[in-house]
C-alpha atoms as a PDB file:
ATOM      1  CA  UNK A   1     100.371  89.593  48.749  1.00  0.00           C
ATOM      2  CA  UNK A   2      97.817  92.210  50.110  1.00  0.00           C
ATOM      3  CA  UNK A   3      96.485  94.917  47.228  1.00  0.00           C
ATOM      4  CA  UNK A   4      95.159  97.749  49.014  1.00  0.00           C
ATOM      5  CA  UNK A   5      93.949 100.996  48.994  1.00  0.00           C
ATOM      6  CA  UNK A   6      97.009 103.607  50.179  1.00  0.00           C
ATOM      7  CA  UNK A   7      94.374 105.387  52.076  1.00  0.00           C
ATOM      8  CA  UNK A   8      93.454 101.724  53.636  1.00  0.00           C
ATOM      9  CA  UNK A   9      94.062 101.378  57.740  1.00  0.00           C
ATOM     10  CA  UNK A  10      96.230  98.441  58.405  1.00  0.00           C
ATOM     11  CA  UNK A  11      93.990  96.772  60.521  1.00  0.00           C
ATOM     12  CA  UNK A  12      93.781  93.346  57.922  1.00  0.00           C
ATOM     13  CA  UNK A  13      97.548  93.740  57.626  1.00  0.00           C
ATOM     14  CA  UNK A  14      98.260  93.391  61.328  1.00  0.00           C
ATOM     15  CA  UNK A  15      95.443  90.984  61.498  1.00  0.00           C
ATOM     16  CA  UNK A  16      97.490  88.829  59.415  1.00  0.00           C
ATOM     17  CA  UNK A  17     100.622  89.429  60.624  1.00  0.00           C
ATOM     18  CA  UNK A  18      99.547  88.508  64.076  1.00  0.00           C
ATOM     19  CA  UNK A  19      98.145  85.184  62.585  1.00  0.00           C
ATOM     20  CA  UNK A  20     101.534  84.033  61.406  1.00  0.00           C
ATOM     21  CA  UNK A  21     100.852  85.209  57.599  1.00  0.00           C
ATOM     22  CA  UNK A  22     104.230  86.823  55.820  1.00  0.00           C
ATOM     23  CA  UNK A  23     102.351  89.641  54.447  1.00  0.00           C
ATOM     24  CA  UNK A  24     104.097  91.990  51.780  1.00  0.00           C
ATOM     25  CA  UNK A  25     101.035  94.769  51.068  1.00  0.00           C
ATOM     26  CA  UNK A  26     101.531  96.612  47.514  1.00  0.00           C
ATOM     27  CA  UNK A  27      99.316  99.710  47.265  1.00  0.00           C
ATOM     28  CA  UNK A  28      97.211  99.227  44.191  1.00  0.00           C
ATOM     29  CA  UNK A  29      94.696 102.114  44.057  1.00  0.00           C
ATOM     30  CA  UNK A  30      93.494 105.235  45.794  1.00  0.00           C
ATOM     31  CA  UNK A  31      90.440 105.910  46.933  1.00  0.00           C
ATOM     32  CA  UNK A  32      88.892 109.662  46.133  1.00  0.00           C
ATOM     33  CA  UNK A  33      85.629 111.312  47.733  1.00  0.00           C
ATOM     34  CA  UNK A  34      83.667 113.021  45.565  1.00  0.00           C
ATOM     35  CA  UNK A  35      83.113 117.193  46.374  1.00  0.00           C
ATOM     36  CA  UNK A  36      79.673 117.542  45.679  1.00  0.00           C
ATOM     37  CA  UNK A  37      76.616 115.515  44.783  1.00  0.00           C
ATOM     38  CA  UNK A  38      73.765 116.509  43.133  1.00  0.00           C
ATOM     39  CA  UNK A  39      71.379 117.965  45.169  1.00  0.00           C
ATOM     40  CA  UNK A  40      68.481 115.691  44.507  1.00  0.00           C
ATOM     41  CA  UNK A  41      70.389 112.345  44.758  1.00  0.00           C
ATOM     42  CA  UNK A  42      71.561 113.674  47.945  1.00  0.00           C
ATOM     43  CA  UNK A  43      68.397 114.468  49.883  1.00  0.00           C
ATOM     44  CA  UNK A  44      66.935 111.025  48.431  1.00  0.00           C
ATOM     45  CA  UNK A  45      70.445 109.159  50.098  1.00  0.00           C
ATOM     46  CA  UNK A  46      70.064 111.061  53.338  1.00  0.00           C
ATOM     47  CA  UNK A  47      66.698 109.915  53.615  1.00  0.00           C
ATOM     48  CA  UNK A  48      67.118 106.678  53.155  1.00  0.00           C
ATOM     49  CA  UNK A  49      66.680 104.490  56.474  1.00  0.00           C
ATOM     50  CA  UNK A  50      69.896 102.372  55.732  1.00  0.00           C
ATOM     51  CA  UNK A  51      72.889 103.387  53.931  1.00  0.00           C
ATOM     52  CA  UNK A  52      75.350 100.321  53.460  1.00  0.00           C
ATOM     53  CA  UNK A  53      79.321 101.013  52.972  1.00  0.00           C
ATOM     54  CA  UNK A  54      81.992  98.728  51.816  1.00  0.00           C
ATOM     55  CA  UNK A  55      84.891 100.513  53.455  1.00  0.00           C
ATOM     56  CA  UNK A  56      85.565 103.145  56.481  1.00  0.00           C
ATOM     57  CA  UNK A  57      86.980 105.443  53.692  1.00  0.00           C
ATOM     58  CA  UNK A  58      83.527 105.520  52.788  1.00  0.00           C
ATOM     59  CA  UNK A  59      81.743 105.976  55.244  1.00  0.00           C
ATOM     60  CA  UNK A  60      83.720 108.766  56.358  1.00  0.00           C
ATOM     61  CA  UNK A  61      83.290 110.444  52.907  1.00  0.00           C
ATOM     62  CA  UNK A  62      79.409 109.838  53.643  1.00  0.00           C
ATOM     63  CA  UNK A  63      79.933 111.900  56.796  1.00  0.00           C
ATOM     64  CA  UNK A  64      81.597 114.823  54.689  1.00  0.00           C
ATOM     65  CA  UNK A  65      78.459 115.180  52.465  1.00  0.00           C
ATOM     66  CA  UNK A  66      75.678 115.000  54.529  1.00  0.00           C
ATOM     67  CA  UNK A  67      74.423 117.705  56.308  1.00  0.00           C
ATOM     68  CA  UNK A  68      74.124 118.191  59.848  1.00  0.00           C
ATOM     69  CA  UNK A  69      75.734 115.340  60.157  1.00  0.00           C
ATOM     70  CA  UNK A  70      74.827 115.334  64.068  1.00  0.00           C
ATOM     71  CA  UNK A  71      71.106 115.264  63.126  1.00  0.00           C
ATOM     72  CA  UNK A  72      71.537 112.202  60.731  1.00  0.00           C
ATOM     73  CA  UNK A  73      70.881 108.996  63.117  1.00  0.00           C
ATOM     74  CA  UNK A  74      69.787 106.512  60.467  1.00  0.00           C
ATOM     75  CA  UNK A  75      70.982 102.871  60.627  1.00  0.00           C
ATOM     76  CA  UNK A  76      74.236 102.152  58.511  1.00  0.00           C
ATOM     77  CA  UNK A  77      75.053  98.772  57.284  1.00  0.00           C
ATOM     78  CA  UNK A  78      78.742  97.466  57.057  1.00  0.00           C
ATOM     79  CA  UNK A  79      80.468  95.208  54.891  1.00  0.00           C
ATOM     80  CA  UNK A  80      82.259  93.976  57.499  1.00  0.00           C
ATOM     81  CA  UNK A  81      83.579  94.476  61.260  1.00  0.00           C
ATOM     82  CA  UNK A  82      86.406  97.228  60.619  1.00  0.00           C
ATOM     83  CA  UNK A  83      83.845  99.028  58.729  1.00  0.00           C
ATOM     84  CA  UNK A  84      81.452  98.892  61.483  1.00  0.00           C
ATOM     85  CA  UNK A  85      84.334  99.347  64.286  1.00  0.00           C
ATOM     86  CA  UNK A  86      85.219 103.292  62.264  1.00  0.00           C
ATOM     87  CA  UNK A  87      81.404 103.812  62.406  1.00  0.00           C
ATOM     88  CA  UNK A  88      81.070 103.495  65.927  1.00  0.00           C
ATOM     89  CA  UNK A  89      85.021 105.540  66.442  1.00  0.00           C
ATOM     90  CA  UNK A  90      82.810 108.616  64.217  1.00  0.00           C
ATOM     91  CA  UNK A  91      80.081 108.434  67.170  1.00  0.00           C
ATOM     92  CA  UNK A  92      77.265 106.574  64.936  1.00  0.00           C
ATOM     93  CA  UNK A  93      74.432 104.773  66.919  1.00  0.00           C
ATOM     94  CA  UNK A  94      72.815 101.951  64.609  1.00  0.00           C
ATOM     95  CA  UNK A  95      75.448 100.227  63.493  1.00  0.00           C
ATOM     96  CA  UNK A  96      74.843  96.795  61.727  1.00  0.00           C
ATOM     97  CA  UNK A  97      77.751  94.499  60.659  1.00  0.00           C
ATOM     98  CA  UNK A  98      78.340  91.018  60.001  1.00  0.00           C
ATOM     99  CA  UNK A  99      80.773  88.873  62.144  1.00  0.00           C
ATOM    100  CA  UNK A 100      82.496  87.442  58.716  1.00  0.00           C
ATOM    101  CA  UNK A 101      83.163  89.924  56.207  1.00  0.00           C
ATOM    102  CA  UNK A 102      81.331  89.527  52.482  1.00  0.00           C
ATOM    103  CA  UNK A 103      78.595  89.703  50.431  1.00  0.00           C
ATOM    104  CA  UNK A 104      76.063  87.468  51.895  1.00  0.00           C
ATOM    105  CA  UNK A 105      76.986  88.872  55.658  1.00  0.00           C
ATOM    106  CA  UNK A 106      76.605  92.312  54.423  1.00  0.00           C
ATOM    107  CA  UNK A 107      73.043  91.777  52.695  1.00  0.00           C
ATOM    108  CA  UNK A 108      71.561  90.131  56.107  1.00  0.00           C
ATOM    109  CA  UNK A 109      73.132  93.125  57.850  1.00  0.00           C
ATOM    110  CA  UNK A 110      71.078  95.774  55.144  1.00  0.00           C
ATOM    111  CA  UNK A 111      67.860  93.230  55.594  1.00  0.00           C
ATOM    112  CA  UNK A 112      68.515  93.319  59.500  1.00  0.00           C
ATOM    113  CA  UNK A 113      68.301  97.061  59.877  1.00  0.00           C
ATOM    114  CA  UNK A 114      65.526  97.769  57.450  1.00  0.00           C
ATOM    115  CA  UNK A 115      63.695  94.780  59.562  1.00  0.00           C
ATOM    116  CA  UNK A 116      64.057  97.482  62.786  1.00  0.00           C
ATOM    117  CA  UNK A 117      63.531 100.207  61.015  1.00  0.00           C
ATOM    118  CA  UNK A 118      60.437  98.806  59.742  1.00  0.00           C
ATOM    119  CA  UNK A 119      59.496  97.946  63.423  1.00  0.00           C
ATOM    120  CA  UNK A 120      60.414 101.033  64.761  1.00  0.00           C
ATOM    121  CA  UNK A 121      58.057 103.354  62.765  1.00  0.00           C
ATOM    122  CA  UNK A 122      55.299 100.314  63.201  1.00  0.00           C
ATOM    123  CA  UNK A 123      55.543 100.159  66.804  1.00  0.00           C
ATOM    124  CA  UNK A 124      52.701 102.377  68.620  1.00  0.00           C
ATOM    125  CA  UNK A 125      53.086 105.972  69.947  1.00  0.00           C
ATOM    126  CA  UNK A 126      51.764 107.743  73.073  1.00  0.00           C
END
């Protein structure tokens, strides 16, 4: 049994599948991007050097509310590798994922880019 998202890619389904698994998915929620955030909270999440998502629905629903989304090159941290695969599909550069999906992966992937962020605006200029 596989609850899922109905907006959710089938990616872990095939995966599965492929691996010999009998897998019966049963679409237990929906997933919803906000319209509009306020306008503070906004500017202080654009800013931020790493944004970490838990799903490509979110991340593309990050995409729909920033602006200039082509000017935007900060480092995003993903829960996992189909997260980070549909960041790189939606043209992003500084992509950090874990190889194993979860918690623990996902944290060392935030601490990882913040680590070269933090190097980047340290390192000397000409």
């Amino acid at each position: 049994m596989y609850p899922a998202s109905a907006k959710a890619g089938h990616e872990i389904q095939d995966g599965l599948s492929e691996r010999g698994f009998d897998v019966t998915r049963l679409n237990t929620y929906t997933t919803v991007p906000v319209d509009d955030v306020e306008p503070l909270a906004l500017n202080l999440a654009v800013s931020a050097p790493v944004v970490a998502v838990a799903s490509p629905s979110a991340l593309r629903a990050w995409l729909k509310l920033i602006p200039k989304v082509d000017n935007w090159n900060n480092s995003i941290a993903c829960i996992g590798e189909t997260t980070g695969s549909a960041a790189k599909k939606l043209g992003l550069k500084s992509i950090y994922c874990p190889t194993t999906p979860g918690l623990e992966g996902w944290v060392e992937s935030i601490l990882q880019a913040l680590r070269v962020h933090r190097q980047l605006k340290e390192a000397p200029t000409c």
